[in-house]
Structures are given as structure tokens and as C-alpha cells.
C-alpha atoms as a PDB file:
ATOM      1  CA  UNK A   1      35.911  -8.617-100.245  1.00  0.00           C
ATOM      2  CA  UNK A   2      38.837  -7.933 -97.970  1.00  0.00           C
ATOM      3  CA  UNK A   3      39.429 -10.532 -95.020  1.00  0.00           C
ATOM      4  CA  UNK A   4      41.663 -10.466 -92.202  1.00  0.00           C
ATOM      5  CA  UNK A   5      43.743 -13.573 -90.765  1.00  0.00           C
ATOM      6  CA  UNK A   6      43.854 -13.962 -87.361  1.00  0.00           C
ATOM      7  CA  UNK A   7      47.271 -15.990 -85.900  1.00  0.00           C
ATOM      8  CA  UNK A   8      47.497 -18.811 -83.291  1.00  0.00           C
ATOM      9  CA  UNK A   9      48.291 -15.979 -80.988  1.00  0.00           C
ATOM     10  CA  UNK A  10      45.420 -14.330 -81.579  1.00  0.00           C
ATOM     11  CA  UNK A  11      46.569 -11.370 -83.418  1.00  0.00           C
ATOM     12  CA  UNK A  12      44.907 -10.075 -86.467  1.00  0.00           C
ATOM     13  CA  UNK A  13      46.488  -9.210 -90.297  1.00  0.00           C
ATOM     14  CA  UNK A  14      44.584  -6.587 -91.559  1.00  0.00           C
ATOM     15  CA  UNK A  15      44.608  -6.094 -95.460  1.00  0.00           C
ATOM     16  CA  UNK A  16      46.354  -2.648 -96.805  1.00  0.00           C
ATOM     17  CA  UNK A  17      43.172  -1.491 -98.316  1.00  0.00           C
ATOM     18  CA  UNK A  18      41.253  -1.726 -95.135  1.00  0.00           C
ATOM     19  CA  UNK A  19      43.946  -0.293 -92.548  1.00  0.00           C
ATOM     20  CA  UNK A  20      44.200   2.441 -94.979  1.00  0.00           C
ATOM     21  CA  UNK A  21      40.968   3.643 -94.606  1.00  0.00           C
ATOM     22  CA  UNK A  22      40.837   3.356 -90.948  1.00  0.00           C
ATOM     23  CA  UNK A  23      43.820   5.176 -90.751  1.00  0.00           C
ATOM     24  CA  UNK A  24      45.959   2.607 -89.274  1.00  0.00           C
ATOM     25  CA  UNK A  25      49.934   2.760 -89.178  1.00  0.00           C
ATOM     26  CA  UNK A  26      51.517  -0.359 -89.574  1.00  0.00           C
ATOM     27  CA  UNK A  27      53.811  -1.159 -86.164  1.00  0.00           C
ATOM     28  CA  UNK A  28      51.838   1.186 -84.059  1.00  0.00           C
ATOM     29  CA  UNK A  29      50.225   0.075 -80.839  1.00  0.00           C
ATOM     30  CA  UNK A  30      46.473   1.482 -80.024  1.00  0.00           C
ATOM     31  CA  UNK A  31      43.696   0.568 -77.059  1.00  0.00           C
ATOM     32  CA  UNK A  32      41.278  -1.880 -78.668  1.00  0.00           C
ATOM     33  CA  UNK A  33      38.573   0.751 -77.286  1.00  0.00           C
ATOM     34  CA  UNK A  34      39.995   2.881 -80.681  1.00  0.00           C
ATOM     35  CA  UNK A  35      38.125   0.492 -82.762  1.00  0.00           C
ATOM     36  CA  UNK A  36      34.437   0.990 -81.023  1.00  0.00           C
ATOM     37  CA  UNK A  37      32.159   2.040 -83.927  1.00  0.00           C
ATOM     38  CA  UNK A  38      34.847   1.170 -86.458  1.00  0.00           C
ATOM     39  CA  UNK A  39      32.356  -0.734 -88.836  1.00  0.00           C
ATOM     40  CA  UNK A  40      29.124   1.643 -87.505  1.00  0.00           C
ATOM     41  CA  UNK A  41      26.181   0.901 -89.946  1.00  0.00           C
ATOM     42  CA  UNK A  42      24.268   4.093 -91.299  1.00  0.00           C
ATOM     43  CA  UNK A  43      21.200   2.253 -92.955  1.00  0.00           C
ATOM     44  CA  UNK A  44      18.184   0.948 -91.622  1.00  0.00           C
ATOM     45  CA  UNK A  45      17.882  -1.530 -88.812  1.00  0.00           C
ATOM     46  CA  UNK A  46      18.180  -5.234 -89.691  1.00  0.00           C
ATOM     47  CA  UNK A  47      16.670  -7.894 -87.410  1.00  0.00           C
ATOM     48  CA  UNK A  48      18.544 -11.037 -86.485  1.00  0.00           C
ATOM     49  CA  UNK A  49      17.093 -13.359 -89.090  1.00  0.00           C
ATOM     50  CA  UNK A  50      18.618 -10.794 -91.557  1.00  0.00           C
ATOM     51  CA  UNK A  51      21.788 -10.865 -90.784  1.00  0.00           C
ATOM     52  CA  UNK A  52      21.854 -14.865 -90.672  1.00  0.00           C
ATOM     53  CA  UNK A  53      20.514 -15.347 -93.872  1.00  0.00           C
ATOM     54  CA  UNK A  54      23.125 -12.499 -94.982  1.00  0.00           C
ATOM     55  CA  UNK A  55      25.640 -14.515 -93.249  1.00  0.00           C
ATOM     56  CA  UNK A  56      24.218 -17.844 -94.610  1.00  0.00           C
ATOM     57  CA  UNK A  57      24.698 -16.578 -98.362  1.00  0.00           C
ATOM     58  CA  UNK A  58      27.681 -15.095 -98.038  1.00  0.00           C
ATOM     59  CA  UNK A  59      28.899 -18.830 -96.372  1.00  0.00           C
ATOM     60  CA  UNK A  60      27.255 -20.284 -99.339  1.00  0.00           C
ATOM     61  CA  UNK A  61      29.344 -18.125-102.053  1.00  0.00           C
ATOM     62  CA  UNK A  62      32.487 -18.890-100.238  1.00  0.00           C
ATOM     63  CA  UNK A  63      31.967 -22.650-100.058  1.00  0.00           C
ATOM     64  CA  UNK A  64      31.060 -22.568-103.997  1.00  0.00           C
ATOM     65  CA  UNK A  65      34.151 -20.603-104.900  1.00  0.00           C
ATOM     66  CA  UNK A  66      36.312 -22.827-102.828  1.00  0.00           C
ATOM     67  CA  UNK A  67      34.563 -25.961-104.852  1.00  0.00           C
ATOM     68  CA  UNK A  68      35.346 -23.880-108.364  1.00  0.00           C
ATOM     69  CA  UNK A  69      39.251 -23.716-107.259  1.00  0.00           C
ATOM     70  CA  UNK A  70      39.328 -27.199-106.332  1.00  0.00           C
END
């Protein structure tokens, strides 16, 4: 799964992959507004204790791979 870095400024790295399929040009500057619906979901709704225990799992597979490259 891609992930972006975000610097002590608070700017973001985007990977390749994912700026390529937005569309976005390295260098270039564009209003925030241009990312509004960006990551727009098309399937059904999901509630709130959904996406927590989506987020929760997804927190647990990180924190296992990090113990498997330790």
C-alpha cells in the first residue's frame, strides 16, 4: 500500500504510483481545493465503527510487520 511522508514543514511526498494517477506534475503548484473528492468512495456507506475497526486492523498489520523486520 502506497504511503505518503509528510516533512517538519508540513509538506507532503507523494509516491510516483499515486501522483500518477491523480495526474499530478511533479514541481507544479495547485489550490488544495483541487484535491476535494480526490479519494471519493463509490461503495456503500460505512458507519463510524467501520472505519475504526478498518483502521484498527490495518494499525495492527503494520505494528506486526514492523515486529517481523525487527
Amino acid at each position: 500500500m502506497p504511503s505518503a511522508t509528510m516533512t517538519s514543514k508540513g509538506q507532503f511526498t507523494m509516491p510516483a504510483e499515486v501522483r500518477k494517477k491523480l495526474g499530478f506534475k511533479s514541481g507544479k503548484k495547485r489550490p488544495i481545493m483541487e484535491l476535494s473528492g480526490v479519494g471519493k468512495w463509490d461503495g456503500p456507506p460505512v458507519t463510524i465503527e467501520e472505519m475504526n475497526e478498518i483502521i484498527r486492523r490495518g494499525w495492527a498489520e503494520l505494528l506486526k510487520d514492523d515486529e517481523v523486520q525487527k
